[in-house]
C-alpha atoms as a PDB file:
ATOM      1  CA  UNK A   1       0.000   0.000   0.000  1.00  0.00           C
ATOM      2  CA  UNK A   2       1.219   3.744  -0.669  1.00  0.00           C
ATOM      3  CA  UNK A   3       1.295   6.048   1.720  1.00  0.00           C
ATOM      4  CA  UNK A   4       3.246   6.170   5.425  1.00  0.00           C
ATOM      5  CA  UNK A   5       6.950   7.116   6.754  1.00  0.00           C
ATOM      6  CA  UNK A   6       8.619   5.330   3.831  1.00  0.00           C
ATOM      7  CA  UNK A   7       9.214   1.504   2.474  1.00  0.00           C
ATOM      8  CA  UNK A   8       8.905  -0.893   4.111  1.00  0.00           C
ATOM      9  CA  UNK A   9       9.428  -5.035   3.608  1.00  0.00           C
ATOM     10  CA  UNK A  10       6.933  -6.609   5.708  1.00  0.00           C
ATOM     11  CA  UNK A  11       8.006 -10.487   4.414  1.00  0.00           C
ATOM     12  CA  UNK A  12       9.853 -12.309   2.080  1.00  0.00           C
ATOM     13  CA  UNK A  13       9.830 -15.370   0.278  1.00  0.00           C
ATOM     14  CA  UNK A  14      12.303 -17.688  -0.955  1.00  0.00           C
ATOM     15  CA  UNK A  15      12.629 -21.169  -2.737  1.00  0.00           C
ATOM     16  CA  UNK A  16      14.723 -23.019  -5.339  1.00  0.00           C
ATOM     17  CA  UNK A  17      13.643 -26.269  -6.985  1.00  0.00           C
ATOM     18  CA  UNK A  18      15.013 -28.747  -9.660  1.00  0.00           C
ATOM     19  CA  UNK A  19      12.944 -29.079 -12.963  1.00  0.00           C
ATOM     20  CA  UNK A  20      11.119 -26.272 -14.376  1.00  0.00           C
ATOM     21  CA  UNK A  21       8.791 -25.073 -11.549  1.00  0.00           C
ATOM     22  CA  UNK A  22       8.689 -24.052  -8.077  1.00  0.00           C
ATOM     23  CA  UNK A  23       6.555 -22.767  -5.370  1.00  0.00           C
ATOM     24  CA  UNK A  24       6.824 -20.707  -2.462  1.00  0.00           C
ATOM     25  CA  UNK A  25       4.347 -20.473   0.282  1.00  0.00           C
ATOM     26  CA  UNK A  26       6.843 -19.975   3.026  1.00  0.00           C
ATOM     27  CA  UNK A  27       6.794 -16.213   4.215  1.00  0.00           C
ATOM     28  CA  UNK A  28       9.789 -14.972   6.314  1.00  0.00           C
ATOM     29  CA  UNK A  29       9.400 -11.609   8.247  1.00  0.00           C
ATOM     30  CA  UNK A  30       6.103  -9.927  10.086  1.00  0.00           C
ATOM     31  CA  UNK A  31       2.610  -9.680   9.414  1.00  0.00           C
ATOM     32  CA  UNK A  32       1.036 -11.169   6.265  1.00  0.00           C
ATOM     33  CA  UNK A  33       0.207 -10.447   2.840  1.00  0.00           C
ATOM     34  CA  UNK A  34      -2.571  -8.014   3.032  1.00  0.00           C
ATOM     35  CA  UNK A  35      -4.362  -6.133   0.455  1.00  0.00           C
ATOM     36  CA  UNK A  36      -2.919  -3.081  -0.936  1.00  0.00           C
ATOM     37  CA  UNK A  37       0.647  -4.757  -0.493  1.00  0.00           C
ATOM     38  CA  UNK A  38       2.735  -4.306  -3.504  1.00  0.00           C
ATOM     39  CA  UNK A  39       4.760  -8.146  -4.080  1.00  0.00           C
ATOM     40  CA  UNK A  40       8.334  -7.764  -5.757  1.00  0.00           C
ATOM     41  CA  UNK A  41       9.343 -11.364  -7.983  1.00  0.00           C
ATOM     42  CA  UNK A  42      12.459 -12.190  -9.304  1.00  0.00           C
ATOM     43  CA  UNK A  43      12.615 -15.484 -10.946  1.00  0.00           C
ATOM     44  CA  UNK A  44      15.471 -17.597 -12.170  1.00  0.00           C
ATOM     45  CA  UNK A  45      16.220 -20.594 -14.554  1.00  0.00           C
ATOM     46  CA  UNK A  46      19.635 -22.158 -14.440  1.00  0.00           C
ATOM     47  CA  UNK A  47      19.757 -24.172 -17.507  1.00  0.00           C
ATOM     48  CA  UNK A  48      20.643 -23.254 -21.299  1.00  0.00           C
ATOM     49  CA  UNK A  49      17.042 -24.036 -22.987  1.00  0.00           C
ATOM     50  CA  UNK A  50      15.208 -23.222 -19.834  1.00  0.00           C
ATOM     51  CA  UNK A  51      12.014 -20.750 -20.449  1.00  0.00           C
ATOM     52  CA  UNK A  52      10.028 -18.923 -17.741  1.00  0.00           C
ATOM     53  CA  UNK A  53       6.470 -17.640 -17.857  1.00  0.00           C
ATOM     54  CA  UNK A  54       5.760 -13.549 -18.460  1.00  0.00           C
ATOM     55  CA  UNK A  55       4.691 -13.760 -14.674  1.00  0.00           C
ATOM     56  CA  UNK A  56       4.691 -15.824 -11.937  1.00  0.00           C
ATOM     57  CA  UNK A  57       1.061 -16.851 -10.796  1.00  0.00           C
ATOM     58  CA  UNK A  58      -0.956 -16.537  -6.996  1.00  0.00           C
ATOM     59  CA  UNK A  59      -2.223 -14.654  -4.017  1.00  0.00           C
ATOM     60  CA  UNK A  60      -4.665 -13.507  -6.613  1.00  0.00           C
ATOM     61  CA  UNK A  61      -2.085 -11.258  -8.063  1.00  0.00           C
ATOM     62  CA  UNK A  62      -2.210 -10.014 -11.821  1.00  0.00           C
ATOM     63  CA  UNK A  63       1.307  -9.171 -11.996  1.00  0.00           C
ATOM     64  CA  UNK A  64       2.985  -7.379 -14.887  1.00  0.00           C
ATOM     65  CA  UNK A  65       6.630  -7.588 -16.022  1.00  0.00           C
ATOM     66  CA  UNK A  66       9.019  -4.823 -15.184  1.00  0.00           C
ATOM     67  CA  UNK A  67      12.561  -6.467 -17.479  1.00  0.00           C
ATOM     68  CA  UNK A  68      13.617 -10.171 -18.540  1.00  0.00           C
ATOM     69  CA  UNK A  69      16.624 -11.155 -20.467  1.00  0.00           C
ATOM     70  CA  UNK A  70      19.201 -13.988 -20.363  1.00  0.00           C
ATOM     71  CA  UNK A  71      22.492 -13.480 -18.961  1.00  0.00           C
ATOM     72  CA  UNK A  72      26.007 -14.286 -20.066  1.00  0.00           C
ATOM     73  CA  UNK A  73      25.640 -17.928 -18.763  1.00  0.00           C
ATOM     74  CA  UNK A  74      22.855 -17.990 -20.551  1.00  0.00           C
ATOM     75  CA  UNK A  75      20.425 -18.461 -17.212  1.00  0.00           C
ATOM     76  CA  UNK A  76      16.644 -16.613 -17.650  1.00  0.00           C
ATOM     77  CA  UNK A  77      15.702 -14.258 -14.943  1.00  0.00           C
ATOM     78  CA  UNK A  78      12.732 -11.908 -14.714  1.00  0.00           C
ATOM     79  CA  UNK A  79      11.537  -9.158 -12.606  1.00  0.00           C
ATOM     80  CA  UNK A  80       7.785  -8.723 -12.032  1.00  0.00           C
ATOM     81  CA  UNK A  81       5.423  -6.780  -9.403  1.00  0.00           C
ATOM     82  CA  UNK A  82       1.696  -6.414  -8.699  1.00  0.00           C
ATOM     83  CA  UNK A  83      -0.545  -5.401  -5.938  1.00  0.00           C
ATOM     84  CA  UNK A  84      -2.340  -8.264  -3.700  1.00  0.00           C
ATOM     85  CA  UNK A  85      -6.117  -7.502  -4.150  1.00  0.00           C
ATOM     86  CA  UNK A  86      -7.562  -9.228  -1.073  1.00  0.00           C
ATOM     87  CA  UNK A  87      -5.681 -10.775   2.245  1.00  0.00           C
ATOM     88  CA  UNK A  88      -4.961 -14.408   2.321  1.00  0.00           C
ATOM     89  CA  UNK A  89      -2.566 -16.928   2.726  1.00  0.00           C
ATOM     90  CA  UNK A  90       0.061 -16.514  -0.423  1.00  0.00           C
ATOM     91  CA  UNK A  91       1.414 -19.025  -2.494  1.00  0.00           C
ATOM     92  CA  UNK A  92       3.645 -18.230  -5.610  1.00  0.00           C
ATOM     93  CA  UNK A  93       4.412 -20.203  -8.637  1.00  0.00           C
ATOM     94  CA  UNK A  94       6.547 -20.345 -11.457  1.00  0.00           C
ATOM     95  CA  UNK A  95       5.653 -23.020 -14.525  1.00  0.00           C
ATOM     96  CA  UNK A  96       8.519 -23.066 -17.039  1.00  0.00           C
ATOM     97  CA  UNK A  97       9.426 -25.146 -19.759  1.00  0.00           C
ATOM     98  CA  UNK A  98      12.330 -26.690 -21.992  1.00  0.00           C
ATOM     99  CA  UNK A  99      15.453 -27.837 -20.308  1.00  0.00           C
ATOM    100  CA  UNK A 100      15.067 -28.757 -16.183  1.00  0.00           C
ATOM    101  CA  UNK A 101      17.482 -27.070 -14.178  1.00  0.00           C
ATOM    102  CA  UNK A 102      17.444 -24.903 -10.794  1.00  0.00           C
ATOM    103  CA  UNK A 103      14.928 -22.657 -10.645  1.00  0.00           C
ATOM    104  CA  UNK A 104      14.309 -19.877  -8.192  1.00  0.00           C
ATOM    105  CA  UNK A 105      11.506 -17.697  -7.234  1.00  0.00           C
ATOM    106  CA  UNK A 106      12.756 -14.785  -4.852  1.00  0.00           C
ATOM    107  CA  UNK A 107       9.615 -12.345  -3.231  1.00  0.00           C
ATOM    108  CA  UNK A 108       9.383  -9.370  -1.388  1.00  0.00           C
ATOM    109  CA  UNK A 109       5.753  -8.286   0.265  1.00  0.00           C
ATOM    110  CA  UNK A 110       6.187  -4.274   0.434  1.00  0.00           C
ATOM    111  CA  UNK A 111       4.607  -1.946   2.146  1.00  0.00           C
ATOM    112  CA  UNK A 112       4.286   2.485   1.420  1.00  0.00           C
ATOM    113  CA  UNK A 113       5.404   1.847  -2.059  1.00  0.00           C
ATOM    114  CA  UNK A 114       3.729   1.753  -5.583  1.00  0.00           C
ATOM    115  CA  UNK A 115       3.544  -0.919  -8.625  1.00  0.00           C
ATOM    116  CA  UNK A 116       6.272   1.486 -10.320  1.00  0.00           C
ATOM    117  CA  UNK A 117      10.134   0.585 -10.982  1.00  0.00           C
ATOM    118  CA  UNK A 118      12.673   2.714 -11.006  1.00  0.00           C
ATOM    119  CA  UNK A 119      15.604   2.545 -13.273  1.00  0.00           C
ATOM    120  CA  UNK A 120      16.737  -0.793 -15.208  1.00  0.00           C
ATOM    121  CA  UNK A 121      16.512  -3.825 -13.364  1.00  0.00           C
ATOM    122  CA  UNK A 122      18.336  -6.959 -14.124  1.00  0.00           C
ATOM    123  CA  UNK A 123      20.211  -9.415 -13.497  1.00  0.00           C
ATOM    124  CA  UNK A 124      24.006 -10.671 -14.154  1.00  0.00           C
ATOM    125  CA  UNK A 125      26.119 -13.514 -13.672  1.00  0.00           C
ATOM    126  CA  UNK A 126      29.487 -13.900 -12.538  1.00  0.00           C
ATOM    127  CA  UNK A 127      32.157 -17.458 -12.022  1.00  0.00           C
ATOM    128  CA  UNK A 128      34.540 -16.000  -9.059  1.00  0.00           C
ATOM    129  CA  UNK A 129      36.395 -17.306  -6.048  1.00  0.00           C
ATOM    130  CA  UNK A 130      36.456 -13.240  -4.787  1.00  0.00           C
ATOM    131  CA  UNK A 131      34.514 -12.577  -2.120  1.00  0.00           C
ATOM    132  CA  UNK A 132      32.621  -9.841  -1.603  1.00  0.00           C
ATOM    133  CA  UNK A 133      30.596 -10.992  -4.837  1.00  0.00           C
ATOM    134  CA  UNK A 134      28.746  -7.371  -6.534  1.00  0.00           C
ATOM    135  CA  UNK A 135      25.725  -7.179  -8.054  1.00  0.00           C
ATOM    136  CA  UNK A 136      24.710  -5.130 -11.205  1.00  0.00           C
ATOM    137  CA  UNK A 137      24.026  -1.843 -10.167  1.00  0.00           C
ATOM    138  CA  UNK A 138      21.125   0.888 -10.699  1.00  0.00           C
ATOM    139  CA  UNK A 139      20.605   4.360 -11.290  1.00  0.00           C
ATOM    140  CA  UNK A 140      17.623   5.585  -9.638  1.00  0.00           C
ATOM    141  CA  UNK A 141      16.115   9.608 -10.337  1.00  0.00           C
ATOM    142  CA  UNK A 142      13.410   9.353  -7.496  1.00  0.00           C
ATOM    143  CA  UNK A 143      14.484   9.626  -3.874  1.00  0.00           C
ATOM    144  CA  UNK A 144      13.275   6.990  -1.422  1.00  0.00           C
ATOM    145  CA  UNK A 145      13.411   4.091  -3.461  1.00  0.00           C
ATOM    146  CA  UNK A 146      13.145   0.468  -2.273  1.00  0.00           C
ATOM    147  CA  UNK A 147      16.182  -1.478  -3.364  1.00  0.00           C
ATOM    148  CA  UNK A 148      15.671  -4.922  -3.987  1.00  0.00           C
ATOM    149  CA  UNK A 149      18.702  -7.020  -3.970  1.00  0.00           C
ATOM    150  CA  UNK A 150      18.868 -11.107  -5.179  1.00  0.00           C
ATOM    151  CA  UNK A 151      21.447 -13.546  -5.062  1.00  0.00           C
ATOM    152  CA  UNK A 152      21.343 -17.133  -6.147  1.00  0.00           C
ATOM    153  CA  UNK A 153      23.890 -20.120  -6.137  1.00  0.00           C
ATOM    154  CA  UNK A 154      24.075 -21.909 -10.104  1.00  0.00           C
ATOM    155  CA  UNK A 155      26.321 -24.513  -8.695  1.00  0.00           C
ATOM    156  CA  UNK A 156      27.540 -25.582  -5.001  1.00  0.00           C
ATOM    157  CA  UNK A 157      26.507 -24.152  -1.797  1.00  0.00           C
ATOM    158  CA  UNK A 158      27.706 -21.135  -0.785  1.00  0.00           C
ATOM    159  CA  UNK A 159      27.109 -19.502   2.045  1.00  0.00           C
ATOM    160  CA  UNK A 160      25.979 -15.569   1.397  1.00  0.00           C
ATOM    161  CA  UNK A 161      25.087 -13.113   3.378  1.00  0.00           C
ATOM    162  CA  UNK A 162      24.451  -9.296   2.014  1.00  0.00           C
ATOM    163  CA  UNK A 163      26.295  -6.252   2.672  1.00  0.00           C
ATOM    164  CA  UNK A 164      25.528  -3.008   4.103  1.00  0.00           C
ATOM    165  CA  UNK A 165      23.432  -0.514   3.640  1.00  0.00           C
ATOM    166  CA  UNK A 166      21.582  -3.460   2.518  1.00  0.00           C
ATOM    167  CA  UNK A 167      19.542  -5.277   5.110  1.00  0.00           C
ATOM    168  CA  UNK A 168      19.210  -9.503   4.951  1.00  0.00           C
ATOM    169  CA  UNK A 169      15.321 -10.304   4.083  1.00  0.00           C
ATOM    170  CA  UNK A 170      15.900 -14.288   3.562  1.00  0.00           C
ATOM    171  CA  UNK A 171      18.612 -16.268   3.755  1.00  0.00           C
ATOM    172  CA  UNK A 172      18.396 -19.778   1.918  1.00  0.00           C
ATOM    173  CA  UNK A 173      21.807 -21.198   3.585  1.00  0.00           C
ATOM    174  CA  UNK A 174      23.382 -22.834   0.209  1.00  0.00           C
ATOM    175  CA  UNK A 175      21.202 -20.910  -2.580  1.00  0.00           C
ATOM    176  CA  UNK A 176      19.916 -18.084  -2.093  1.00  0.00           C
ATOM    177  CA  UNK A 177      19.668 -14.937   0.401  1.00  0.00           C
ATOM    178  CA  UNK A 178      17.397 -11.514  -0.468  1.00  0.00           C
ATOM    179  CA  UNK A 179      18.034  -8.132   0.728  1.00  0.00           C
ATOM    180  CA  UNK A 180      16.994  -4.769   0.408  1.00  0.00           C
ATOM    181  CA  UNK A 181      17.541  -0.425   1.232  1.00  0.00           C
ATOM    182  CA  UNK A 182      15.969   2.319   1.525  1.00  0.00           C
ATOM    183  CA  UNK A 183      17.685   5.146  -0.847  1.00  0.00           C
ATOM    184  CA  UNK A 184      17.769   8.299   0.789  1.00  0.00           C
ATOM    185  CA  UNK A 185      18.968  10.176  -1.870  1.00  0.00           C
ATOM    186  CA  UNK A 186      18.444   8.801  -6.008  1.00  0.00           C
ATOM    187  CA  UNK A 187      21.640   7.807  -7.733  1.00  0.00           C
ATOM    188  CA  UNK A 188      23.602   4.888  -8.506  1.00  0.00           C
ATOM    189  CA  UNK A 189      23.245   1.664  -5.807  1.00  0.00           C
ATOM    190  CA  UNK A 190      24.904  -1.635  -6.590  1.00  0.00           C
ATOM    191  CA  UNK A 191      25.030  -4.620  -3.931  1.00  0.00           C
ATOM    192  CA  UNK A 192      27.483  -7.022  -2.789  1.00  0.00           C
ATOM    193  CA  UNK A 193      27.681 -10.543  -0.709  1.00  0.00           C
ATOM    194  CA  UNK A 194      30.005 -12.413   1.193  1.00  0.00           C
ATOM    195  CA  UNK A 195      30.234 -15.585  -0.078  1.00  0.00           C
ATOM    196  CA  UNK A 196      32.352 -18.862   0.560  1.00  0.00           C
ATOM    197  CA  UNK A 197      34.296 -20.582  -1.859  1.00  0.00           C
ATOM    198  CA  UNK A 198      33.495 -21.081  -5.829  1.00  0.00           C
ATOM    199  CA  UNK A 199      30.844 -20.705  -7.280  1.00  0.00           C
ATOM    200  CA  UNK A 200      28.621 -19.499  -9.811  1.00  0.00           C
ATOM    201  CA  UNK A 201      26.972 -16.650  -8.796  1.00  0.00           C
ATOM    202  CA  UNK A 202      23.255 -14.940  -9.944  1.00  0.00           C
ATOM    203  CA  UNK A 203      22.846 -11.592  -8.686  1.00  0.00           C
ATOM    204  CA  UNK A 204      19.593  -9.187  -9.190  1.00  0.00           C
ATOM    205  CA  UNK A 205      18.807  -5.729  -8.441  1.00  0.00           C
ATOM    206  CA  UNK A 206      15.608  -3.740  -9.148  1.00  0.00           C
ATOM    207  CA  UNK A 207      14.497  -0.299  -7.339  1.00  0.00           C
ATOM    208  CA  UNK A 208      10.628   0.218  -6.534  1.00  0.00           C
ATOM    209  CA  UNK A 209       9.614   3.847  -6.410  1.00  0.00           C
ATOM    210  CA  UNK A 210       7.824   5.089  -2.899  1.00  0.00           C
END
């Protein structure tokens, strides 16, 4: 919902699965989804071949696509919002197709923001043994923007944790942890984990305006 002292993440939702689909129904955080709650997806596919849907599907949610591409590994990723019409209990899905790999849905339930990005969001992959592992970055022109921050493990399992400013939403141990910040001021913002050992690693960013 809009309106309030600033952003807010009220929950968030992680889970990775083999094959071509996953769900998440396990909410991390306080509260629950309610209605007027704007939902933040990032979804991933970790195979050459794999396809992912325009949007994810549930909670009632008619999201719409903010960016998609493919990255240099050639791993499909997607960045979609919408706002949850009605309270209930919220389950998200992502039905893909072609080659199985690991997939990953990645959700933030946000609070005094509105179904608007900011600035490009995306996605980019990167085979290192440096730790801390950056994101992509993004240039934001409003003030107050939520940051949204992903990473994901394509092989092993690391252990990542997310650097400030950015505060740790989820952590999912050996694939995944979510993050986010509040700009105070627009400009360029670019994230970073500390990881452990080698790996190949996904990392997102989008910015959500207030």
């Amino acid at each position: 919902m809009n309106g309030g002292s600033g952003p807010t993440v009220t929950q968030s939702c992680g889970k990775e699965n083999y094959g071509t689909s996953v769900t998440c129904s396990s909410w991390t955080g306080t509260g629950s989804v309610t209605a007027g709650d704007i939902v933040i997806v990032q979804m991933m596919a970790y195979a050459a071949g794999a396809t992912l849907p325009t949007n994810p599907t549930g909670c009632g949610i008619t999201f719409s696509q903010i960016n998609s591409g493919t990255d240099s590994n050639s791993d499909a990723w997607s960045w979609n919002i919408g706002s949850v019409p009605s309270t209930t209990a919220c389950t998200l899905t992502i039905t893909g197709s072609g080659a199985s790999g690991g997939v990953t849905i990645q959700a933030w339930d946000a609070n005094n923001v509105i179904a608007t990005s900011d600035g490009t969001c995306s996605m980019t992959y990167q085979a290192t043994s440096s730790s801390p592992v950056s994101g992509p970055s993004i240039t934001t022109s409003t003030s107050g923007d939520l940051i949204l921050a992903s990473y994901a493990s394509d092989s092993g399992s690391p252990t990542a944790t997310i650097n400030s400013p950015f505060t740790q939403d989820y952590n999912g141990g050996a694939y995944f942890s979510l993050g986010h910040d509040v700009q105070a001021s627009s400009g360029s913002i670019t994230p970073a984990w500390t990881i452990s050992g080698f790996y190949d690693n996904l990392a997102g960013i989008c910015a959500v305006k207030p």
